[in-house]
N, C-alpha and C. Protein backbone atom coordinates (compact mmCIF):
# COMPACT_ATOMS: atom_id res chain seq x y z
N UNK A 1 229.64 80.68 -25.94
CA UNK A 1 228.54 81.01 -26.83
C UNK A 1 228.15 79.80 -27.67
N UNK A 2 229.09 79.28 -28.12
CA UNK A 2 228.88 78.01 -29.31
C UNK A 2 228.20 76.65 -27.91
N UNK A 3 228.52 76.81 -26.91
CA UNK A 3 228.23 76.04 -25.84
C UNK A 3 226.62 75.87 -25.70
N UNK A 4 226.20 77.19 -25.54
CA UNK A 4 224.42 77.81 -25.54
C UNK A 4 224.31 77.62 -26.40
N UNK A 5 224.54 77.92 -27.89
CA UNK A 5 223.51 77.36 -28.63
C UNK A 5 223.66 75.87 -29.16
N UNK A 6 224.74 75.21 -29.28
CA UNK A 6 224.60 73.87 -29.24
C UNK A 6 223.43 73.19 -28.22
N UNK A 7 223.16 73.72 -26.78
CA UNK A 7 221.92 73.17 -26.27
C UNK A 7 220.89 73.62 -26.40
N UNK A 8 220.78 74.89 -27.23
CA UNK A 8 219.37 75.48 -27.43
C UNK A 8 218.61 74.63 -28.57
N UNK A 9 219.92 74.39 -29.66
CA UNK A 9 219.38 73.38 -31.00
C UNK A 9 219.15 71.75 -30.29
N UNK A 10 219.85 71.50 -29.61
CA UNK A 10 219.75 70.05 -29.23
C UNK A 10 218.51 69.52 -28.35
N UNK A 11 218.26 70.95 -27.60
CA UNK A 11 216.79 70.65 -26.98
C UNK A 11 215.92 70.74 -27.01
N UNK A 12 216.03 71.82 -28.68
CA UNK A 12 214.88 71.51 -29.67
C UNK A 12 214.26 70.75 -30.53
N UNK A 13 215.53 69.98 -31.02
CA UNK A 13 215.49 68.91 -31.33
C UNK A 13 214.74 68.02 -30.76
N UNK A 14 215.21 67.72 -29.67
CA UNK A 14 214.82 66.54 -28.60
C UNK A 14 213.30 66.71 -28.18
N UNK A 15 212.94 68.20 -28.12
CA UNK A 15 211.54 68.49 -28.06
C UNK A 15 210.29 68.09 -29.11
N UNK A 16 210.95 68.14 -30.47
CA UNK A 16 210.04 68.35 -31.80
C UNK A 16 210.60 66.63 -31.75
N UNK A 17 211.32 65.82 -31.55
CA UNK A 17 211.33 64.33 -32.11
C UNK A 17 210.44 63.73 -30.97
N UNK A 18 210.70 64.41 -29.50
CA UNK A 18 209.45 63.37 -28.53
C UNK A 18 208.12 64.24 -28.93
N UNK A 19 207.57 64.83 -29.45
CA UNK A 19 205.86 65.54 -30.37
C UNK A 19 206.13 64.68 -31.11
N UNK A 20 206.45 64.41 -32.31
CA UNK A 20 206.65 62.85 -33.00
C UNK A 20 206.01 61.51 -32.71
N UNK A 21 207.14 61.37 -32.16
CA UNK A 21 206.62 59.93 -31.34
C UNK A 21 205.73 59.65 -30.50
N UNK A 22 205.32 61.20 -29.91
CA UNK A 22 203.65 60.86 -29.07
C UNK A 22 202.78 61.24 -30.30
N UNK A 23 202.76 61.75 -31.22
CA UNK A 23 201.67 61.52 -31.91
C UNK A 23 201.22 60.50 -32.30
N UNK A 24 202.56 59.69 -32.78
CA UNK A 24 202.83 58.40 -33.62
C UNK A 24 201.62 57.23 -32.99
N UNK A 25 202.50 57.03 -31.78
CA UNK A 25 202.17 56.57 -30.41
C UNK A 25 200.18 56.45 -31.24
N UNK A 26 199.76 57.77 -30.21
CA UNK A 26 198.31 58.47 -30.21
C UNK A 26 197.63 57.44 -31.53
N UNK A 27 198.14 57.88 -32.65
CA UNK A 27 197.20 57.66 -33.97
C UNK A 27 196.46 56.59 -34.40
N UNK A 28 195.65 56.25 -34.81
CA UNK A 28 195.08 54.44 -35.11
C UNK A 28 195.58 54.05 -36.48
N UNK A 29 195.92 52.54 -36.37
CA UNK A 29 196.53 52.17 -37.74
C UNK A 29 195.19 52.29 -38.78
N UNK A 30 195.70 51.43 -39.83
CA UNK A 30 194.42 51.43 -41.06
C UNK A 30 193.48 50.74 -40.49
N UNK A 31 193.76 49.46 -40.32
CA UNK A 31 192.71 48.53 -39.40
C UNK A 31 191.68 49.10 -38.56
N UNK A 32 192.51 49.64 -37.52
CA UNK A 32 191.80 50.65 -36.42
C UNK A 32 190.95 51.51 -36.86
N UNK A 33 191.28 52.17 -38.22
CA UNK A 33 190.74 53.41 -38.61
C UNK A 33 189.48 53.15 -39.14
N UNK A 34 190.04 52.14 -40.26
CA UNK A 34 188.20 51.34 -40.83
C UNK A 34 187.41 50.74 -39.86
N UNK A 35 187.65 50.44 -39.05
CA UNK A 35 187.21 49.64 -37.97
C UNK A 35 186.07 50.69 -36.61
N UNK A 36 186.74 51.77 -37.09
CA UNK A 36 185.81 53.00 -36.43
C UNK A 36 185.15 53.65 -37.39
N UNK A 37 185.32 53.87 -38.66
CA UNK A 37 184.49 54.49 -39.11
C UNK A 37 183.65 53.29 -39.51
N UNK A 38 183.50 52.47 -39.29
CA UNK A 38 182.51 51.65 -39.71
C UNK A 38 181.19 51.47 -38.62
N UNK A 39 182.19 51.52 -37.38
CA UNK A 39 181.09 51.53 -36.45
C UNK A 39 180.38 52.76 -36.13
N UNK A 40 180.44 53.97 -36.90
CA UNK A 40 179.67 55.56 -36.91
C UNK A 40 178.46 55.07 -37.52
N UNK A 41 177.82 55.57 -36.79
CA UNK A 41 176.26 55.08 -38.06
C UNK A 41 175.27 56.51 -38.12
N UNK A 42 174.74 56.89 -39.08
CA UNK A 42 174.09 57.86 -39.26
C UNK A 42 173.00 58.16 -38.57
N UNK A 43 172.81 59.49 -38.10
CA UNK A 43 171.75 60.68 -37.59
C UNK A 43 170.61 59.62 -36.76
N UNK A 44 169.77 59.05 -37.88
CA UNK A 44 168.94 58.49 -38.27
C UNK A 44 168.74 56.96 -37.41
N UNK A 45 169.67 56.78 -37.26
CA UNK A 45 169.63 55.02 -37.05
C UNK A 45 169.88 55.05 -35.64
N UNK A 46 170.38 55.81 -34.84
CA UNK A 46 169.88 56.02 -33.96
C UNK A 46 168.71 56.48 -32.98
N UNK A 47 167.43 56.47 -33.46
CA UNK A 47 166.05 56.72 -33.23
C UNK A 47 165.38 55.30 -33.34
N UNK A 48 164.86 54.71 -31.79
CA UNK A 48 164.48 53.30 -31.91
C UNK A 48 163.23 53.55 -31.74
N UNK A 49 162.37 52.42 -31.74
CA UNK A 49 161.01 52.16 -31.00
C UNK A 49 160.94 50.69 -30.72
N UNK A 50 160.09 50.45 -30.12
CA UNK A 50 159.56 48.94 -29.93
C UNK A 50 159.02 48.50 -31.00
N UNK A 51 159.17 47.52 -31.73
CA UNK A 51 158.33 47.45 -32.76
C UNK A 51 158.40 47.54 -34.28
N UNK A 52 159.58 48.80 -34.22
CA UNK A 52 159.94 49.33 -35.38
C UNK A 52 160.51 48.63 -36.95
N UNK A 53 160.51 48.49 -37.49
CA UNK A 53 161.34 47.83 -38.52
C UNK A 53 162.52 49.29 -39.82
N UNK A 54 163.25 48.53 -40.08
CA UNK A 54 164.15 49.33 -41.07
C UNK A 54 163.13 50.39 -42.09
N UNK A 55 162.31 49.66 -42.52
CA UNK A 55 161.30 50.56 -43.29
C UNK A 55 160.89 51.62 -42.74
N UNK A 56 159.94 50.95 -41.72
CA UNK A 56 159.00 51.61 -40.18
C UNK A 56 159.76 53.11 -40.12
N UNK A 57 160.96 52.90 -40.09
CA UNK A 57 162.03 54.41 -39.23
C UNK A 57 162.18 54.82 -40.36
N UNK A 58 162.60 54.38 -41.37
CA UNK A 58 163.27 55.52 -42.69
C UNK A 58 161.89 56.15 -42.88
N UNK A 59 160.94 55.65 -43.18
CA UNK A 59 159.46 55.77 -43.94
C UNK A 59 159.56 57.36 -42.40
N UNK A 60 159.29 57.27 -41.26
CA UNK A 60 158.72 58.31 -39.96
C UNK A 60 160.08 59.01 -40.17
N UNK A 61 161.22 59.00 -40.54
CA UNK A 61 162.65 59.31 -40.37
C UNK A 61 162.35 60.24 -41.91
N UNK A 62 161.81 60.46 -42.72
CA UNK A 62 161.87 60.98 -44.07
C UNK A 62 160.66 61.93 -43.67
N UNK A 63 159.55 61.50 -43.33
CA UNK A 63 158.07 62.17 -42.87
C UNK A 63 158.70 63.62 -41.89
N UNK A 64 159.53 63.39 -40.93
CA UNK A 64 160.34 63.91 -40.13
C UNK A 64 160.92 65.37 -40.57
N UNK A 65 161.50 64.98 -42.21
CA UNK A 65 162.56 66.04 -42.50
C UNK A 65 164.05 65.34 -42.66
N UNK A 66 163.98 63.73 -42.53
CA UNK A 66 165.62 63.69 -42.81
C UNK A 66 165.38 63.04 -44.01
N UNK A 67 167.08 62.51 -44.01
CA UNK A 67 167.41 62.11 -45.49
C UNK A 67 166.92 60.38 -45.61
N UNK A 68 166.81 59.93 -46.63
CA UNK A 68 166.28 58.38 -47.00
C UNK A 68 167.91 57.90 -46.28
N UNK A 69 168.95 58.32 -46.75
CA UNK A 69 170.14 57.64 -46.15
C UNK A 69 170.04 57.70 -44.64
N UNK A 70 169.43 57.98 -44.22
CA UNK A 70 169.49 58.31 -42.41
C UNK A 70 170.54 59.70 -41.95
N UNK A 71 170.58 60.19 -42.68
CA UNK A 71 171.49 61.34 -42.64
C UNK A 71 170.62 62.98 -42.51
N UNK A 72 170.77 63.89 -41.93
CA UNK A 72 170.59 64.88 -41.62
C UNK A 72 169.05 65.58 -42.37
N UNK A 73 169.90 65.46 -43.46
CA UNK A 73 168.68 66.05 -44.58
C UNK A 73 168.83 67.28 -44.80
N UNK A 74 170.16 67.73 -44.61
CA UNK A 74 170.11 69.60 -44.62
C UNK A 74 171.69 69.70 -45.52
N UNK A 75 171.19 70.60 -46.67
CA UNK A 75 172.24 70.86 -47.48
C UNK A 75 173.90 70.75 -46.94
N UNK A 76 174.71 70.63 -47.69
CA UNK A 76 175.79 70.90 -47.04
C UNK A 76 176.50 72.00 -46.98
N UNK A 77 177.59 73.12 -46.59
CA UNK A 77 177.79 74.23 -46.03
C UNK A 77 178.51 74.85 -47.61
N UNK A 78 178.10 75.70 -47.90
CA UNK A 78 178.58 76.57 -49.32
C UNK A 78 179.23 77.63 -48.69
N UNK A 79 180.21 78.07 -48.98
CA UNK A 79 181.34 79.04 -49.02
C UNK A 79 180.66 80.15 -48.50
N UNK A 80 180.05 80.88 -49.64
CA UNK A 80 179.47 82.24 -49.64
C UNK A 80 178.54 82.61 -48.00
N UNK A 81 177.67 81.44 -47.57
CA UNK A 81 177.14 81.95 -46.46
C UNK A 81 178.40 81.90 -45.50
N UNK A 82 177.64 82.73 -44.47
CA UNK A 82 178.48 82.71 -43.06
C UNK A 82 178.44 81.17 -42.39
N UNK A 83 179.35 80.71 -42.15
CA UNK A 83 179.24 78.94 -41.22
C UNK A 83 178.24 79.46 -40.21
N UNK A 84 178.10 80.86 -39.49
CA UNK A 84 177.23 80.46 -38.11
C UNK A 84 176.08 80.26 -38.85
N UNK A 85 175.48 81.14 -40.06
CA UNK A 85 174.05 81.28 -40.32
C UNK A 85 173.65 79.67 -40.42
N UNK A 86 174.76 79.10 -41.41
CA UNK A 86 174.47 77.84 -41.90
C UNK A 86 174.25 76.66 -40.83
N UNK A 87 175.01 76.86 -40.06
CA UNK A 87 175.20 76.08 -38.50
C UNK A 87 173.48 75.93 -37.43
N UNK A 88 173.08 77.28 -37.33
CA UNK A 88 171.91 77.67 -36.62
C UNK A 88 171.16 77.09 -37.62
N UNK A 89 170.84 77.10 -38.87
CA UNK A 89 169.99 76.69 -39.28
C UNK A 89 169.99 75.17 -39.51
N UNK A 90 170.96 74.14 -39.12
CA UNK A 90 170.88 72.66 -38.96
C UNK A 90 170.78 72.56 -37.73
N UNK A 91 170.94 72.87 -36.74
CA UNK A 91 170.64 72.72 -35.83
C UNK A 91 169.44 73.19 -35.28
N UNK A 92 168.78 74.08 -36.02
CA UNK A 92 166.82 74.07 -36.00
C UNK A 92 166.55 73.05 -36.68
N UNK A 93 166.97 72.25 -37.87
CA UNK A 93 166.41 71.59 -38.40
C UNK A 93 166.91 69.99 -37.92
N UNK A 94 167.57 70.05 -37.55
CA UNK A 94 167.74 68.46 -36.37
C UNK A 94 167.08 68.87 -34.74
N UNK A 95 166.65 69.71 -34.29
CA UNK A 95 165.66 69.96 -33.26
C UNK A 95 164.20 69.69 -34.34
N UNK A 96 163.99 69.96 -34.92
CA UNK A 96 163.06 69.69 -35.26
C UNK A 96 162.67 68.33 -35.80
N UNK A 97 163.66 67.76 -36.57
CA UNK A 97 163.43 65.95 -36.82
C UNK A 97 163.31 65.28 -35.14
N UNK A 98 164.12 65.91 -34.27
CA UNK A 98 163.88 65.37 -32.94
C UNK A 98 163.10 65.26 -32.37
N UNK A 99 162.03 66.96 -32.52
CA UNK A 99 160.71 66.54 -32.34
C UNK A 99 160.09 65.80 -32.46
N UNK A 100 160.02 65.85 -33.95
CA UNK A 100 158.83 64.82 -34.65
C UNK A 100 158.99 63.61 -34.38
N UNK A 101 160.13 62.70 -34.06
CA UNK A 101 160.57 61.49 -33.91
C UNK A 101 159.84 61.34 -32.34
N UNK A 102 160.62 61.80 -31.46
CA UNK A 102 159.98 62.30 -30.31
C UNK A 102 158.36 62.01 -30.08
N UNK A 103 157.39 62.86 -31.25
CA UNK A 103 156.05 62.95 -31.31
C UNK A 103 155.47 61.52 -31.70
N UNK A 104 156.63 60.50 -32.47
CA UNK A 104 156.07 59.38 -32.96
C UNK A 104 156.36 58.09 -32.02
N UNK A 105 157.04 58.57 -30.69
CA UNK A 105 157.35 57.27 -29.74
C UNK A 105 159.15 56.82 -29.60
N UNK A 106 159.55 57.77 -30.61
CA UNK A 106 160.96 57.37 -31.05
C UNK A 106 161.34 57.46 -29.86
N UNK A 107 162.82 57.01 -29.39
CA UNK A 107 163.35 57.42 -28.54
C UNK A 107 165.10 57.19 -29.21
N UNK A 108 166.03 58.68 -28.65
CA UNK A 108 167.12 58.25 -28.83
C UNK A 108 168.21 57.35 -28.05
N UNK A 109 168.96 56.57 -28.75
CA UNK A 109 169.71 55.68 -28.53
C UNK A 109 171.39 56.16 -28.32
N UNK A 110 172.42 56.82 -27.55
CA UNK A 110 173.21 56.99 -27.79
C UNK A 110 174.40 56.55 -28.21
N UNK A 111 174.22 55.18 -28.29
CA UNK A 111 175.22 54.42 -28.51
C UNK A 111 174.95 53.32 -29.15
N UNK A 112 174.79 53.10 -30.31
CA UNK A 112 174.36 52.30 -31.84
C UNK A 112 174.64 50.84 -30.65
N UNK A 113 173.48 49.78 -31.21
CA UNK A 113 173.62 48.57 -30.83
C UNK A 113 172.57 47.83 -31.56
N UNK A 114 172.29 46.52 -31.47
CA UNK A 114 171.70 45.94 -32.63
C UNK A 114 170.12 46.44 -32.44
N UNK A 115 169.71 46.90 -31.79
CA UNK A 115 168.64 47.81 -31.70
C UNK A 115 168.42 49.08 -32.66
N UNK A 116 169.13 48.96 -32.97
CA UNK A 116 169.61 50.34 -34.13
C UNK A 116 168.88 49.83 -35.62
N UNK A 117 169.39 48.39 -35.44
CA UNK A 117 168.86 48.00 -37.11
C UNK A 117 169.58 48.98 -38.45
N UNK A 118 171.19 48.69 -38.27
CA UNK A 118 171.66 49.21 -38.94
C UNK A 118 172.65 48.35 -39.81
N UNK A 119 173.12 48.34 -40.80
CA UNK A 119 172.68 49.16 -42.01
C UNK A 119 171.49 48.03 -42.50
């Protein structure tokens, strides 16, 4: 008996210390970490044209419905509503900046590059 559970604890052990070390492994240092959130760039700055300048897009990017920061433009999520109501309704309202961007020649960019004209 003391036999079984000495390997039941020991190979639990051995289970929960290798989850450990693959997380460890997995995670990005600080470096890494600033180093990605730096390269995220907002909503906004991804919508190019030919032509365009930093002004050009915020100025059609605000006309649109988003934010001067290049960011969404839609409140952020308050407790009291339901997340779906709140959810459906940013996501009508970023279909709809898409439009309009869309209507002005914009085109999206999926993957930020100096075409972006960011920050």
């Amino acid at each position: 008996m003391k036999k079984i559970f000495f390997i039941l604890v020991s190979s639990s052990l051995i289970f929960l210390l290798t989850g450990c070390f693959v997380s460890e492994l997995g995670s990005m240092s600080g470096k890494e970490r600033i180093e990605y959130l730096k390269s995220i760039k907002p909503y906004g700055a991804h919508w190019i044209k030919e032509g365009m300048t930093k002004e050009s897009r915020r100025f059609d990017f605000v006309e649109c419905g988003g934010g001067v920061d290049l960011q969404e433009g839609y409140a952020e999520w308050v407790s009291p509503m339901p997340y779906e109501t709140y959810s459906a309704g940013k996501t009508q309202h970023i279909r709809a900046i898409a439009a309009c961007m869309r209507s002005r020649n914009y085109v999206w960019l999926d993957n930020c590059d100096a075409r972006c004209l960011y920050p």
